[in-house]
C-alpha atoms as a PDB file:
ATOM      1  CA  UNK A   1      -1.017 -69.228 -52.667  1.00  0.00           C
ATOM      2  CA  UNK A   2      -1.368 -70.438 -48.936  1.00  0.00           C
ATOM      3  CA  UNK A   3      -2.195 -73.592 -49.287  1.00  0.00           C
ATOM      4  CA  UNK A   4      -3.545 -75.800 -46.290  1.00  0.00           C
ATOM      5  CA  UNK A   5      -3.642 -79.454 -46.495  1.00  0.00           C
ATOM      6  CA  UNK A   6      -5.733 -81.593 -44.159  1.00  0.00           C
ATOM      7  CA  UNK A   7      -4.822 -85.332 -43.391  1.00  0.00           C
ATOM      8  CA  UNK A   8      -6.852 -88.165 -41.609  1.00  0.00           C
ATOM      9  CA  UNK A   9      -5.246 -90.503 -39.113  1.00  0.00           C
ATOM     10  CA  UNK A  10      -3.287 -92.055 -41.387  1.00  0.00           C
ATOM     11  CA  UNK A  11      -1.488 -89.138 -43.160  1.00  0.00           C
ATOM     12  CA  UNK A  12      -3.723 -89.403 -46.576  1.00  0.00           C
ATOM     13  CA  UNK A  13      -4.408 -85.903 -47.746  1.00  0.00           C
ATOM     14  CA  UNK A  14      -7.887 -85.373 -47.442  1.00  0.00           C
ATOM     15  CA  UNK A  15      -9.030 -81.954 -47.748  1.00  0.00           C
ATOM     16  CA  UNK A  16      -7.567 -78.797 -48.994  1.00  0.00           C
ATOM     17  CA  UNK A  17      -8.181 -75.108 -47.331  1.00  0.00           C
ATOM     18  CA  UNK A  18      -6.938 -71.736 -48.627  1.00  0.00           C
ATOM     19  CA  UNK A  19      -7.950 -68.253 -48.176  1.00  0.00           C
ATOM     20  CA  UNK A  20     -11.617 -66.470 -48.730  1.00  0.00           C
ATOM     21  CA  UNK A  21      -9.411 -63.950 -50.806  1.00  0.00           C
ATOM     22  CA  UNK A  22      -7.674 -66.757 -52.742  1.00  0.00           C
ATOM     23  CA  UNK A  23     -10.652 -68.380 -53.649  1.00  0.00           C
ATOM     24  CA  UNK A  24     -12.051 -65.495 -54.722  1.00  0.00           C
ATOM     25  CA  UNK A  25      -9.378 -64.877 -57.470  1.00  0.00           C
ATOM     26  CA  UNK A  26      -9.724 -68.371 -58.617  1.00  0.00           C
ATOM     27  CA  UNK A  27     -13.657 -67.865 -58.978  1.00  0.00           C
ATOM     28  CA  UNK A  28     -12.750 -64.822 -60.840  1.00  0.00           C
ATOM     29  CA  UNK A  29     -10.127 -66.748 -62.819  1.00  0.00           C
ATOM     30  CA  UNK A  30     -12.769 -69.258 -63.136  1.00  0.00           C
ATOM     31  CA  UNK A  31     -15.853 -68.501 -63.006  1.00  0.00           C
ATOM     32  CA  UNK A  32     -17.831 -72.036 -63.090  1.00  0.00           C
ATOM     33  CA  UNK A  33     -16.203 -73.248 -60.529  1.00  0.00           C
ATOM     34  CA  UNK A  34     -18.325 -73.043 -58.129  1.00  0.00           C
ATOM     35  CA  UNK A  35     -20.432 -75.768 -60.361  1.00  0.00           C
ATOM     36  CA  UNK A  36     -17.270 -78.387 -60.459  1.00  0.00           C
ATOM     37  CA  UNK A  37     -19.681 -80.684 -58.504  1.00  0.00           C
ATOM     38  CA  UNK A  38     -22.941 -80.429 -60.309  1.00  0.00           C
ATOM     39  CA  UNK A  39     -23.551 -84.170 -61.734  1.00  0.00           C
ATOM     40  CA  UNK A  40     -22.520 -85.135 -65.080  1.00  0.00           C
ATOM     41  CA  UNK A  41     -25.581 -84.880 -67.765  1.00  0.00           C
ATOM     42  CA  UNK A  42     -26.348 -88.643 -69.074  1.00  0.00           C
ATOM     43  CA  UNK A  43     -25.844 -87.021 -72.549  1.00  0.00           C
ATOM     44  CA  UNK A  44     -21.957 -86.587 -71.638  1.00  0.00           C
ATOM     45  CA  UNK A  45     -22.072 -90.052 -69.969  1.00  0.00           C
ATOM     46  CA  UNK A  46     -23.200 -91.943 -73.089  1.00  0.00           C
ATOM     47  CA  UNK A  47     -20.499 -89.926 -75.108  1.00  0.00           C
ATOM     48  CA  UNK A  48     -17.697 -91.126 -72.630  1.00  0.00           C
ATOM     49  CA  UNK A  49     -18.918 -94.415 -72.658  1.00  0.00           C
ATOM     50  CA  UNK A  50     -19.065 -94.924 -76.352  1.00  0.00           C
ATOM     51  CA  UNK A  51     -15.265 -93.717 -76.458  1.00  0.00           C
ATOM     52  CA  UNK A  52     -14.575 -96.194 -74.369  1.00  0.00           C
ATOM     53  CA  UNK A  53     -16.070 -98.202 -75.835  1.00  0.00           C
ATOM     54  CA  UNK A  54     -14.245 -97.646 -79.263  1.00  0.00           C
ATOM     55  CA  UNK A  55     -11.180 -97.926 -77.569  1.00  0.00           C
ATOM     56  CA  UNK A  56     -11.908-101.243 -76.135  1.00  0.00           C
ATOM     57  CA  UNK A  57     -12.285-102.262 -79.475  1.00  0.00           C
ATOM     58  CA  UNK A  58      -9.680-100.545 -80.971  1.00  0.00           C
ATOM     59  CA  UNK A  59      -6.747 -99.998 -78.519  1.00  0.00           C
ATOM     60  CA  UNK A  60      -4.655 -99.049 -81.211  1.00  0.00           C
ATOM     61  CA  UNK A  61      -5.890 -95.971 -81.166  1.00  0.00           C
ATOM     62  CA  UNK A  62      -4.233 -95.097 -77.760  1.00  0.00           C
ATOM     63  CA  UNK A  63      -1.120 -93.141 -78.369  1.00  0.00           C
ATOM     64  CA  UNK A  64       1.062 -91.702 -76.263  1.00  0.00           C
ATOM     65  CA  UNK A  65       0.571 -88.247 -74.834  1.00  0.00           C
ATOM     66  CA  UNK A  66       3.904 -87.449 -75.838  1.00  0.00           C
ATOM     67  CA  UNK A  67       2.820 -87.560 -79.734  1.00  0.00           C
ATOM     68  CA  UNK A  68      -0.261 -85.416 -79.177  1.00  0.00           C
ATOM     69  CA  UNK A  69       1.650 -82.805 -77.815  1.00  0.00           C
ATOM     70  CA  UNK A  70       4.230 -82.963 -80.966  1.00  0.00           C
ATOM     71  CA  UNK A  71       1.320 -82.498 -82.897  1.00  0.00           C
ATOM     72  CA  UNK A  72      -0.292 -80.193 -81.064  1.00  0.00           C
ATOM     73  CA  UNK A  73       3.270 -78.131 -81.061  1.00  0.00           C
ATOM     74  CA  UNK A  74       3.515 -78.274 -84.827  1.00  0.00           C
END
């Protein structure tokens, strides 16, 4: 893939360009992609807030990522 990056006036990565055709495959790959930006329903909002919620309260329920994957490989 032909990746382009684009970088403001201080070098920070700011954009990224690649080909009509590449994009295409991607959308084809993908095909809600092109709805990546549509806003987040408040329904999935209150969800993510009362995980985090939980997990303020309980923070040992955090695990490493390492163990989900072990169980995930199991």
């Amino acid at each position: 893939m032909s990746v382009q990056y684009l970088s403001n006036e201080k070098g920070q990565v700011t954009a990224v360009q690649l080909p009509i055709k590449e994009w295409e495959i991607l959308k084809s790959k993908y095909p809600d992609i092109d709805h990546l930006d549509s806003k987040l329903p408040q329904w999935h909002k209150d969800i993510i807030d009362s995980r985090l919620d939980a997990l303020e309260k309980n923070p040992e329920l955090i695990r490493p990522i390492s163990e989900l994957i072990g169980e995930l490989d199991k």
